[in-house]
N, C-alpha and C. Protein backbone atom coordinates (compact mmCIF):
# COMPACT_ATOMS: atom_id res chain seq x y z
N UNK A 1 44.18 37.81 -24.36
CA UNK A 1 45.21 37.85 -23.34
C UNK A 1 46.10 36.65 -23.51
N UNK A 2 47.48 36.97 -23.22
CA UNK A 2 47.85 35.82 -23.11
C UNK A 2 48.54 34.74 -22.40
N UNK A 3 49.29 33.33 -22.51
CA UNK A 3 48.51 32.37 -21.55
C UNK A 3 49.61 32.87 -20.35
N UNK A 4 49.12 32.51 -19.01
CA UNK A 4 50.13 33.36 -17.43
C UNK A 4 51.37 32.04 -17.70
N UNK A 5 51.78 31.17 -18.17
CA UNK A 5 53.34 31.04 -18.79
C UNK A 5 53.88 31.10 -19.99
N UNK A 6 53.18 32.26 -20.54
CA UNK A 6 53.92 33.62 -21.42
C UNK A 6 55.02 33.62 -21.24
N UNK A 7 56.32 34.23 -21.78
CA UNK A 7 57.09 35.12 -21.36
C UNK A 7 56.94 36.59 -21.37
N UNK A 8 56.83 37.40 -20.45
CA UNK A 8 56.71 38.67 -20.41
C UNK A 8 57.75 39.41 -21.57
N UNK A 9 57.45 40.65 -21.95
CA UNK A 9 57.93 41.44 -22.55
C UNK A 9 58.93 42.20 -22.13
N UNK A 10 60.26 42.15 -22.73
CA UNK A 10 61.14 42.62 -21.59
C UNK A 10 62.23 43.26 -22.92
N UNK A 11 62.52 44.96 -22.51
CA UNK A 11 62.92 45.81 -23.23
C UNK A 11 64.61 45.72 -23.63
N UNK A 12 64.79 44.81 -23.05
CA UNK A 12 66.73 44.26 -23.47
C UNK A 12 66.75 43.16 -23.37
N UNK A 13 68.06 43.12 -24.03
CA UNK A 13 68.40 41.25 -24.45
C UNK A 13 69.66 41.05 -23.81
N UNK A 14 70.27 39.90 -23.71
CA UNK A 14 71.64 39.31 -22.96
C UNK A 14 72.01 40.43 -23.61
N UNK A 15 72.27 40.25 -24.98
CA UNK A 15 73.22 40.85 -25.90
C UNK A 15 73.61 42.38 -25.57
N UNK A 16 72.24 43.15 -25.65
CA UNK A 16 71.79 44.49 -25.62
C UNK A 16 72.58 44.84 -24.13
N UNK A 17 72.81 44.17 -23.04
CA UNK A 17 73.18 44.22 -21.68
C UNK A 17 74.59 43.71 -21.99
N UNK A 18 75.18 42.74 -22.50
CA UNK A 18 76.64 42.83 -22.38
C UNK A 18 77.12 43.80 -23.52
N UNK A 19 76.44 44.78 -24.39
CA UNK A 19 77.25 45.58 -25.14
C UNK A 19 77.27 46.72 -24.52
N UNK A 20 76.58 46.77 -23.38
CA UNK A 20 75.99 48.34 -22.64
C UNK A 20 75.17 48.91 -22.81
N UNK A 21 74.27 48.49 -23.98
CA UNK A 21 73.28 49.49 -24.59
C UNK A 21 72.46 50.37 -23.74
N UNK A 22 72.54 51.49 -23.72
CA UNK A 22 71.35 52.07 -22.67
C UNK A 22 70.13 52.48 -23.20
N UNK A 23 68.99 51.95 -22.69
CA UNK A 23 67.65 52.17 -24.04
C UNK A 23 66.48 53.34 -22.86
N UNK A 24 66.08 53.81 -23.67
CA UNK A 24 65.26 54.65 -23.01
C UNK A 24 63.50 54.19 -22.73
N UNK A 25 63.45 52.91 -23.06
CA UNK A 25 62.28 52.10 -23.38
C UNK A 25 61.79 53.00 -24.53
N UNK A 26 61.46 53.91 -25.13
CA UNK A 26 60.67 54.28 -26.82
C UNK A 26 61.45 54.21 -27.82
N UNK A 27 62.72 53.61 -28.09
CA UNK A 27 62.94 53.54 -29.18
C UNK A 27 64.79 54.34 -29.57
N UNK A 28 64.73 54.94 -28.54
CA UNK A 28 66.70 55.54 -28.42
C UNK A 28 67.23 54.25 -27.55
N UNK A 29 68.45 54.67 -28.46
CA UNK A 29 69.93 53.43 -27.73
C UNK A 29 71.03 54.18 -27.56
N UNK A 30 72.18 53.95 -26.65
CA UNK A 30 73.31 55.05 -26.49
C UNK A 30 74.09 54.06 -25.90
N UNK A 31 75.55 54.61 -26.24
CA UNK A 31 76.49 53.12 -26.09
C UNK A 31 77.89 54.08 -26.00
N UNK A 32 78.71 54.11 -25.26
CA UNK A 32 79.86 54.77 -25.01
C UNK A 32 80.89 53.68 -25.73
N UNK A 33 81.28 53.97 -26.69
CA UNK A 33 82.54 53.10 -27.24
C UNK A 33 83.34 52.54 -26.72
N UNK A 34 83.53 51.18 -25.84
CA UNK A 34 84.90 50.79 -24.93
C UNK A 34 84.89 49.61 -26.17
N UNK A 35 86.07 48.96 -26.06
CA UNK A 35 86.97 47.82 -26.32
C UNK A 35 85.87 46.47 -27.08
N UNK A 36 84.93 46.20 -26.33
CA UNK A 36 84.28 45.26 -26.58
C UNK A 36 83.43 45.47 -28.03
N UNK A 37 83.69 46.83 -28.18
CA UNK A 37 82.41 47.30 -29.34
C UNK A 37 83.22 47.14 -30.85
N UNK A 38 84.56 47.26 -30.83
CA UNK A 38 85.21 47.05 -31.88
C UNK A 38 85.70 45.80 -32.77
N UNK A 39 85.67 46.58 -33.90
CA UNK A 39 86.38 45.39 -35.02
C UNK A 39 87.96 45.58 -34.91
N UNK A 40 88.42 44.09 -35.74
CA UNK A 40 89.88 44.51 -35.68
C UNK A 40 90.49 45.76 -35.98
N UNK A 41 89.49 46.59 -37.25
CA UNK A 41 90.41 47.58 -37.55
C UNK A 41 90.08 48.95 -36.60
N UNK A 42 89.37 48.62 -35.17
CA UNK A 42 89.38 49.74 -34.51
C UNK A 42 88.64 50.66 -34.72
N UNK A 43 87.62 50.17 -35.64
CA UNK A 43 86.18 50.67 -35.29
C UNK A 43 85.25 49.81 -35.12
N UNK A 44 83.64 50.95 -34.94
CA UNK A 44 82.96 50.03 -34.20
C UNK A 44 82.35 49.00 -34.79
N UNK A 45 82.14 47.65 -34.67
CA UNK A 45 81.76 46.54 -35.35
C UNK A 45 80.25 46.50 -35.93
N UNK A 46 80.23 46.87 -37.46
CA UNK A 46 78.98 46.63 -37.81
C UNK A 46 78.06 45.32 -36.78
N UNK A 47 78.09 44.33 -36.36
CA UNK A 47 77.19 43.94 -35.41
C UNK A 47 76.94 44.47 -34.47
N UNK A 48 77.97 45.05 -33.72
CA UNK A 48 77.49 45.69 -32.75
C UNK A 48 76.61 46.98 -32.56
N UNK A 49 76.10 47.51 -33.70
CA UNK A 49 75.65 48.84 -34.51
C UNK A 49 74.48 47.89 -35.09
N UNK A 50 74.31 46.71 -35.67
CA UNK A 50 73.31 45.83 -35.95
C UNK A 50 72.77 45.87 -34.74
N UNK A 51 72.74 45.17 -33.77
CA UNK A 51 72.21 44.96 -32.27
C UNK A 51 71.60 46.41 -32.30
N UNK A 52 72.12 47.23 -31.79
CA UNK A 52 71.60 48.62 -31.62
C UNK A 52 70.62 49.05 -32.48
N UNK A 53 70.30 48.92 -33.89
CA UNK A 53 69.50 49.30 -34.67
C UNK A 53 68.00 48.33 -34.47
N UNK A 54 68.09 47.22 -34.62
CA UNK A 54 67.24 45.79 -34.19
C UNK A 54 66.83 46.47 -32.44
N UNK A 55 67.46 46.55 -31.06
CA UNK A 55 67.16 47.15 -30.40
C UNK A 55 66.08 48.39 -30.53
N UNK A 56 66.58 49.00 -31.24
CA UNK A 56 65.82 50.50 -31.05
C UNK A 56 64.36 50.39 -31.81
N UNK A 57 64.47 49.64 -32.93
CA UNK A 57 63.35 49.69 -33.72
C UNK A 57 62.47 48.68 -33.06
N UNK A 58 63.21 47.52 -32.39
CA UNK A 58 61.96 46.81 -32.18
C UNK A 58 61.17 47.69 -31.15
N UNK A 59 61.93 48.45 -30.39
CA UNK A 59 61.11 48.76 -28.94
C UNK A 59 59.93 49.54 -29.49
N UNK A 60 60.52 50.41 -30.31
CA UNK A 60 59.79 51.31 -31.16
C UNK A 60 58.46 50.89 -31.61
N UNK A 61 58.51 49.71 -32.32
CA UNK A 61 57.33 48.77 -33.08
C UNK A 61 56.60 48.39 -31.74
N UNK A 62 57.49 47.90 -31.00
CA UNK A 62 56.44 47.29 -29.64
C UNK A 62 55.36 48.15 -29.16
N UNK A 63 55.59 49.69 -29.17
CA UNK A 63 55.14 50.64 -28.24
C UNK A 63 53.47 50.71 -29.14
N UNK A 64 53.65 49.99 -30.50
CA UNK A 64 52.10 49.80 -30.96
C UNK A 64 51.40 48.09 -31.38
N UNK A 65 51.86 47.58 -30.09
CA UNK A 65 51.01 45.94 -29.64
C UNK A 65 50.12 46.24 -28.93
N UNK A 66 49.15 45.20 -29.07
CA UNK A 66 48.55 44.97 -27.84
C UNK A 66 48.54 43.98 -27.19
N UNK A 67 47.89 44.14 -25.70
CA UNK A 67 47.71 42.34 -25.26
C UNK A 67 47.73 41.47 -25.43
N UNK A 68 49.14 40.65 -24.91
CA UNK A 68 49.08 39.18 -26.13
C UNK A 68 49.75 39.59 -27.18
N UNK A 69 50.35 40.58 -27.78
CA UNK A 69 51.55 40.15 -28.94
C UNK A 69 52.86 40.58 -28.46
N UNK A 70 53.43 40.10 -29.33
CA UNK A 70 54.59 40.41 -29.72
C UNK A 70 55.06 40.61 -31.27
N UNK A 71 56.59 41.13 -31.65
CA UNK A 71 56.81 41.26 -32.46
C UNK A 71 58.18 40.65 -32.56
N UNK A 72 58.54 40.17 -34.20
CA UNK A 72 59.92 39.60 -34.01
C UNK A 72 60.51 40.42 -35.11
N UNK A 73 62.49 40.68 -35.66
CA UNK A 73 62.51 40.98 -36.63
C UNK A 73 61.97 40.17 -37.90
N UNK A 74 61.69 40.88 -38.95
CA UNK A 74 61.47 40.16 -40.20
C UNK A 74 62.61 40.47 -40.94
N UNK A 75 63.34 41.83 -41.16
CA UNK A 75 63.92 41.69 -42.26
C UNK A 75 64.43 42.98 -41.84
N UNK A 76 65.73 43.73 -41.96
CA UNK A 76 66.38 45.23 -41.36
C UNK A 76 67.68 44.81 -42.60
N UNK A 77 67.91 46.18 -42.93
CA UNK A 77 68.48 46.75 -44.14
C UNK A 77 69.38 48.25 -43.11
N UNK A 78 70.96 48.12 -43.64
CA UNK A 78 71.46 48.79 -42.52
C UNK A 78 72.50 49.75 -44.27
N UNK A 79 72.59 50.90 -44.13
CA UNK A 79 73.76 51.45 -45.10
C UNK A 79 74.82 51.97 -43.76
N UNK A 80 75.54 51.63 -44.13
CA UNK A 80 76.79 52.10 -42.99
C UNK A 80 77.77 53.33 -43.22
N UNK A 81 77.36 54.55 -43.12
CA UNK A 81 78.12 55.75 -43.76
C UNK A 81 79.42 56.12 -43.76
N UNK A 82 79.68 56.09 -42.48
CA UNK A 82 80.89 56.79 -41.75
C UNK A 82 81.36 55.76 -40.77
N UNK A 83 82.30 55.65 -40.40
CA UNK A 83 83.67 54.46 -39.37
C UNK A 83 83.31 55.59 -38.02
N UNK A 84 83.12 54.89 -36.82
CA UNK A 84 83.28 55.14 -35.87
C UNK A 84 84.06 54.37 -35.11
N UNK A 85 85.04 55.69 -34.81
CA UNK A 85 86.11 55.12 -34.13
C UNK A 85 86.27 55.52 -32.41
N UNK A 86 85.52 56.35 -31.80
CA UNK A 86 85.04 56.07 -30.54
C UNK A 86 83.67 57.21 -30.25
N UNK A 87 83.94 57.37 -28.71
CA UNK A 87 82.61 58.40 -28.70
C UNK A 87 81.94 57.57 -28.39
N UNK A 88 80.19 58.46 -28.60
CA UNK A 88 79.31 57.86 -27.73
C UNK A 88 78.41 57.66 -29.08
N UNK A 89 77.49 56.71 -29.50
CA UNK A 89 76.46 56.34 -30.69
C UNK A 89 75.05 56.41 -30.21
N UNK A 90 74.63 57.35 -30.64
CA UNK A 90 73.06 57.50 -30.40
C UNK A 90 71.77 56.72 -31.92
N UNK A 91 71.04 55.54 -31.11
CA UNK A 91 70.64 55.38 -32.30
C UNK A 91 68.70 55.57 -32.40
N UNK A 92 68.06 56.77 -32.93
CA UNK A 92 66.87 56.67 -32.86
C UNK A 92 65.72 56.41 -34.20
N UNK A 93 64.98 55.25 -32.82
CA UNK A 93 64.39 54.23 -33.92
C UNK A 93 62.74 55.02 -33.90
N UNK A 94 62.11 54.69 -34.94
CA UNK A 94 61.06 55.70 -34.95
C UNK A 94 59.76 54.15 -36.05
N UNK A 95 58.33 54.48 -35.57
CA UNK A 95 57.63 53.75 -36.83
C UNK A 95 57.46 54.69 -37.93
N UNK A 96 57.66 53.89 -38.91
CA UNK A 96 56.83 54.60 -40.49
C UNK A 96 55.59 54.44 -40.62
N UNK A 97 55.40 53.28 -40.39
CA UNK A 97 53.77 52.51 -40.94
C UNK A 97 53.67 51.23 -39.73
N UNK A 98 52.49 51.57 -39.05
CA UNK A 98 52.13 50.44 -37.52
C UNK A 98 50.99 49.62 -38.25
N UNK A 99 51.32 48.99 -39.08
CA UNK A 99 50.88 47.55 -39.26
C UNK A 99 49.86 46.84 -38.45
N UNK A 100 48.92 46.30 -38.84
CA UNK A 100 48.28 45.34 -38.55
C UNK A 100 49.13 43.95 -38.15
N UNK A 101 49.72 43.27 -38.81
CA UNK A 101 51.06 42.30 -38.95
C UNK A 101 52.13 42.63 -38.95
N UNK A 102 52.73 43.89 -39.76
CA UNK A 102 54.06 44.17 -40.01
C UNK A 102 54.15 45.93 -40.11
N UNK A 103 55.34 46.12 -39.03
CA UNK A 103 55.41 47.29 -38.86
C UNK A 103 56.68 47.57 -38.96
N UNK A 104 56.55 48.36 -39.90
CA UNK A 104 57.39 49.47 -40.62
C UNK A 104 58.28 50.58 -39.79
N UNK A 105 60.05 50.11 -39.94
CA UNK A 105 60.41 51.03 -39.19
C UNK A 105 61.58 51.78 -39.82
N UNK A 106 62.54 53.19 -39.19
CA UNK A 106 63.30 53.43 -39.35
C UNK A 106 64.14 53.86 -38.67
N UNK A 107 65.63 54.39 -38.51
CA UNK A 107 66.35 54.75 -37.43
C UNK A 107 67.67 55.50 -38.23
N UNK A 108 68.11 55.81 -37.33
CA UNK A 108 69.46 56.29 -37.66
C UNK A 108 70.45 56.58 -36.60
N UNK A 109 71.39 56.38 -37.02
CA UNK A 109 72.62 56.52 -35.86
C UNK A 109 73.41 57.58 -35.70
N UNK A 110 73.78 58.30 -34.92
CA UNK A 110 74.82 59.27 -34.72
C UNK A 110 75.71 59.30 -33.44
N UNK A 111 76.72 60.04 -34.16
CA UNK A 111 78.15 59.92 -33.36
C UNK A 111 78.69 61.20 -33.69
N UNK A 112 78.58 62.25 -32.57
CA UNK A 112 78.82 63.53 -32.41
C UNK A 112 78.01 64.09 -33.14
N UNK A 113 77.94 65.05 -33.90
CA UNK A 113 77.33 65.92 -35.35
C UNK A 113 77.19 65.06 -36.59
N UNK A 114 77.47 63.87 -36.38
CA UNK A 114 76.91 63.03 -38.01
C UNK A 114 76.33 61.93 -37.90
N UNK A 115 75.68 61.94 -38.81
CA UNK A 115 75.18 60.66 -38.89
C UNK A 115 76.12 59.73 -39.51
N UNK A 116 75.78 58.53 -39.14
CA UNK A 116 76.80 57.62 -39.31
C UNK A 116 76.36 56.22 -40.10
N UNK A 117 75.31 56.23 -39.77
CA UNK A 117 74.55 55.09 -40.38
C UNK A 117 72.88 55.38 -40.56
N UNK A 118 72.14 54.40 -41.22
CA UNK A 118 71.10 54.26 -41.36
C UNK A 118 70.11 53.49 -41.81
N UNK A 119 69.00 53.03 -41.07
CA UNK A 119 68.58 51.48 -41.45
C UNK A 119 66.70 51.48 -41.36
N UNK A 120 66.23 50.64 -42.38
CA UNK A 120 64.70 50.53 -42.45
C UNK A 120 64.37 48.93 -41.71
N UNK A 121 63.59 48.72 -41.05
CA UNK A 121 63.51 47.52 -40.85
C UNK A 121 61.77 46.71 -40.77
N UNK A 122 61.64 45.64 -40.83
CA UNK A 122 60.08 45.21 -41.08
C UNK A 122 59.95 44.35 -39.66
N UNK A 123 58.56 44.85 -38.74
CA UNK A 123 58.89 43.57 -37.60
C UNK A 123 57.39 42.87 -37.64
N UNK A 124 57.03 41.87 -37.82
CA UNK A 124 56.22 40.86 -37.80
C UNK A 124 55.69 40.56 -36.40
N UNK A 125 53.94 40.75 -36.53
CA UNK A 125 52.99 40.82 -35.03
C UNK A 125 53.00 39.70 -35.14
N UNK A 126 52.90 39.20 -33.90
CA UNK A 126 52.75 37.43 -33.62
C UNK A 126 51.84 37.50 -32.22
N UNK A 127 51.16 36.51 -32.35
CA UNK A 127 50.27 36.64 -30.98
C UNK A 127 51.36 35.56 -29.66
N UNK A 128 51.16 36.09 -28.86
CA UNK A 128 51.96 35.56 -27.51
C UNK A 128 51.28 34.04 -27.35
N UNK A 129 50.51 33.79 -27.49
CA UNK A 129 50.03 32.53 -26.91
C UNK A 129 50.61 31.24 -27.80
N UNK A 130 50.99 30.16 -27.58
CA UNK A 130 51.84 29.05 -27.72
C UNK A 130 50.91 27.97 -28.90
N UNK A 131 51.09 28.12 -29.98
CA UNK A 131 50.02 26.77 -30.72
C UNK A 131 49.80 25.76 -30.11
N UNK A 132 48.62 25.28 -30.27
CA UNK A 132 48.22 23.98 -29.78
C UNK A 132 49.31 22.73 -30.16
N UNK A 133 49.58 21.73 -29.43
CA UNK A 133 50.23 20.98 -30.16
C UNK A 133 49.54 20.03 -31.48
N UNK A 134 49.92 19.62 -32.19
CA UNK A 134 49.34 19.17 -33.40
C UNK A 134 48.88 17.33 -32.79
C-alpha cells in the first residue's frame, strides 16, 4: 500500500483539462476542435494530438496497476496520417502486452470516417511510495 501522503491517482492533467479533453476513464479521449487546438497552418497541432494519445494510453495501462503503483510514459512513437482541420478527434487507447514493469500500448485517432493518426507507446510501473532518503 502506499504511504497516506501519496498523491492519489487522478485520470486528467492541467493540460488534458485546458485542451478539453473528454476521457471516459478506460482509455477513449474526444476533443471538439476550437482555436486553442491549432497550429499556425490551421490544423490540429501535433502536441495537442500528442497529449491526447499519452492521455488515452496511459489511462489504459493504469486500468492494469495495483495498489501502490503507478505508471509514467517511457517512450510513445506517433505516425501522423492525415491534417485535421476541424471536427471532433476520437482517440482509442487499448494494452498490447500488461507488463510486469512495462506496459505495452496502442491507439489510434479518428476524425469522422478516418483514421488520422497512430501511435505505440511503452509506460513504466513504478511503485507509489517515496525512496528513503539516502
Amino acid at each position: 500500500m502506499g504511504s497516506p501522503d501519496a498523491p492519489q491517482r487522478c485520470d486528467t492533467s492541467p493540460l488534458a483539462e485546458f485542451l478539453k479533453v473528454d476521457q471516459d476513464g478506460e482509455g477513449t479521449c474526444r476533443v471538439s476542435i476550437n482555436p486553442v487546438h491549432l497550429s499556425p497552418n490551421g490544423t490540429m497541432h501535433g502536441g495537442a494530438l500528442f497529449t491526447m494519445f499519452d492521455t488515452a494510453m496511459g489511462t489504459a495501462a493504469a486500468k492494469h496497476l495495483t495498489e501502490g503503483q503507478m505508471c509514467v510514459t517511457m517512450e510513445i512513437q506517433i505516425r501522423y496520417l492525415k491534417p485535421i482541420f476541424d471536427g471532433d478527434v476520437e482517440v482509442l487507447g487499448t494494452v498490447m502486452h500488461p507488463g510486469r514493469r512495462i506496459i505495452q500500448t496502442e491507439a489510434r485517432a479518428i476524425n469522422g470516417d478516418r483514421i488520422v493518426a497512430s501511435a505505440t507507446g511503452s509506460f513504466v510501473v513504478l511503485d507509489r511510495e517515496k525512496p528513503a532518503p539516502a
